[in-house]
Protein backbone atom coordinates (compact mmCIF):
# COMPACT_ATOMS: atom_id res chain seq x y z
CA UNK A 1 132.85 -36.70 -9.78
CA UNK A 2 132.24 -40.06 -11.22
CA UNK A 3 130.30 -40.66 -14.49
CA UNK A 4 127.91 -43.53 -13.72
CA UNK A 5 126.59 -46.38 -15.66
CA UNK A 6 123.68 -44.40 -16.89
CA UNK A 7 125.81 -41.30 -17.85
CA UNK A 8 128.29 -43.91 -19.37
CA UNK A 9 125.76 -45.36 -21.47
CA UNK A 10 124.50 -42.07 -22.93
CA UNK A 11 127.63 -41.22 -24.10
CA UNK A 12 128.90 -44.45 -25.49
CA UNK A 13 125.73 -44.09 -27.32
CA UNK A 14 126.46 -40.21 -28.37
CA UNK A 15 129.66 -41.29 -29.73
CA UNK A 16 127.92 -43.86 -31.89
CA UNK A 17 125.62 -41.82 -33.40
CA UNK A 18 128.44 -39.09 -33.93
CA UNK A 19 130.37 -41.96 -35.63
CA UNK A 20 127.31 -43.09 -37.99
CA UNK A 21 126.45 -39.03 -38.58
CA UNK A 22 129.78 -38.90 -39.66
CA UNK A 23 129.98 -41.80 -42.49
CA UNK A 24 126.60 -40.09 -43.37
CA UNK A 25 128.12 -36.50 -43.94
CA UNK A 26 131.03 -38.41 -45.74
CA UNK A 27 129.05 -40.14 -47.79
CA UNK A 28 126.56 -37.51 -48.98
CA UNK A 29 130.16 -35.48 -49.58
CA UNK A 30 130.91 -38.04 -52.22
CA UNK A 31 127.51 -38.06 -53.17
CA UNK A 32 127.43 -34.28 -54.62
CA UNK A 33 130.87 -34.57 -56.37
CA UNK A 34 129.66 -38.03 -57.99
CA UNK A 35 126.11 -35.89 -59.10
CA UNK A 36 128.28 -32.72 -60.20
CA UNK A 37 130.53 -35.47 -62.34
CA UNK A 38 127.17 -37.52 -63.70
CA UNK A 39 125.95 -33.83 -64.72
CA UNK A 40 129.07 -32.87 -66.35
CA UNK A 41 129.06 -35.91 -68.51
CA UNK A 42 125.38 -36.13 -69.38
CA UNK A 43 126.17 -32.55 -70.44
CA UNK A 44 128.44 -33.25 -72.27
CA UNK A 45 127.36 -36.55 -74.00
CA UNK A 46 124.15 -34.57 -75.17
CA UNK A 47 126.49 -31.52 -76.63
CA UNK A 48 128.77 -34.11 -78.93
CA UNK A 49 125.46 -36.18 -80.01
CA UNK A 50 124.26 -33.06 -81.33
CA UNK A 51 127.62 -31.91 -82.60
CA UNK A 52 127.68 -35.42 -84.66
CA UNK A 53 124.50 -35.07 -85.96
CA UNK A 54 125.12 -31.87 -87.23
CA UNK A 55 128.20 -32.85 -88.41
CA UNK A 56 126.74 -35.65 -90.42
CA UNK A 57 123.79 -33.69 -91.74
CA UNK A 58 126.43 -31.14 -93.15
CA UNK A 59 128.75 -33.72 -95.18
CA UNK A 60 125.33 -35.15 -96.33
CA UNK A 61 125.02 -31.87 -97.66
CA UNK A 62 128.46 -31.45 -98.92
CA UNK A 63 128.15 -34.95 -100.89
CA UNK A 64 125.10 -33.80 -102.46
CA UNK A 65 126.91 -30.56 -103.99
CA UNK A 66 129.81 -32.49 -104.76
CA UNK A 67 128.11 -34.68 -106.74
CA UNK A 68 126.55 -31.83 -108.62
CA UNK A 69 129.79 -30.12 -108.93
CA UNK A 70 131.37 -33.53 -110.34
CA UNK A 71 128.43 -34.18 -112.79
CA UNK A 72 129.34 -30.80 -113.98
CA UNK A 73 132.93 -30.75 -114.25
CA UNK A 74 132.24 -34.11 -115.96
CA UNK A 75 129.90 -32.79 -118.32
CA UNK A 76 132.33 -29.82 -119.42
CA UNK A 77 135.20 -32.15 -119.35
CA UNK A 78 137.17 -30.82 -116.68
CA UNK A 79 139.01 -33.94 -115.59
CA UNK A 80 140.76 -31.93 -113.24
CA UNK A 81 138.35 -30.83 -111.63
CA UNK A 82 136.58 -34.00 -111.30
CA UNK A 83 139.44 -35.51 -109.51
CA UNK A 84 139.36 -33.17 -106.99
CA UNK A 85 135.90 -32.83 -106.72
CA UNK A 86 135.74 -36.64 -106.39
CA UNK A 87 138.84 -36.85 -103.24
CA UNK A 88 136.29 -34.42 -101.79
CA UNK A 89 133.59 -36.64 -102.03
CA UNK A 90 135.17 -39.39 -101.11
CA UNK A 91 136.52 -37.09 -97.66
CA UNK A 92 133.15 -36.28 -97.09
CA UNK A 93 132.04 -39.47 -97.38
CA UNK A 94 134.41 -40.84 -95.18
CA UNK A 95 134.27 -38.84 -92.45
CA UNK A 96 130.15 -38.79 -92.39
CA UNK A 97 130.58 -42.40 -91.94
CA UNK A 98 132.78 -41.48 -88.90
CA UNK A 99 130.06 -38.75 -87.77
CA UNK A 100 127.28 -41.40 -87.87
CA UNK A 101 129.56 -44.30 -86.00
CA UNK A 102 130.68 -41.48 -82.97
CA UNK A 103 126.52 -40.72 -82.83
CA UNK A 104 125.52 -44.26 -82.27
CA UNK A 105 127.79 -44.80 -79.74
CA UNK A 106 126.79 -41.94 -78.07
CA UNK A 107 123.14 -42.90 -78.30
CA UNK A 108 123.44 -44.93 -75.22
């Protein structure tokens, strides 16, 4: 039996619209992996902002005592001391700086 122009012209179109529901299905495919990715990262962004702040409120913390603890050692005259206490200070120091440069660039 022979298709005619009609019957032609249907499926022509059919395959078309198989074609375009195709790119469609392919395309929200990479759609979901793209959100599940986004997700992941916005997770994760928000967990090491926090995990800076935190980190930087502590060794604000930290310097405080140290500076207590140096003021005392200083006061006793425990040089020794005080030159420890003060390579932990300056540690502390150091690294909040670090804490407070990873949370701005997180801040996005």
């Amino acid at each position: 039996m022979k298709q005619g122009r009609t019957e032609k012209a249907v499926f022509a179109k059919l395959s078309t619209e198989k074609v375009e529901l195709g790119l469609i299905q392919d395309g929200d495919k990479l759609f979901e992996i793209a959100q599940g990715h986004f997700d992941e990262a916005e997770r994760t962004q928000s967990y090491a902002q926090n995990g800076w702040k935190i980190s930087s409120y502590n060794f604000g913390r930290a310097i405080d005592a140290y500076e207590k603890a140096l003021q005392a050692a200083k006061d006793l005259g425990a040089d020794k001391f005080a030159q420890e206490i003060n390579k932990k200070l300056a540690d502390s120091s150091n690294l909040q700086k670090i804490t407070k440069t990873y949370e701005s660039k997180l801040d996005i």
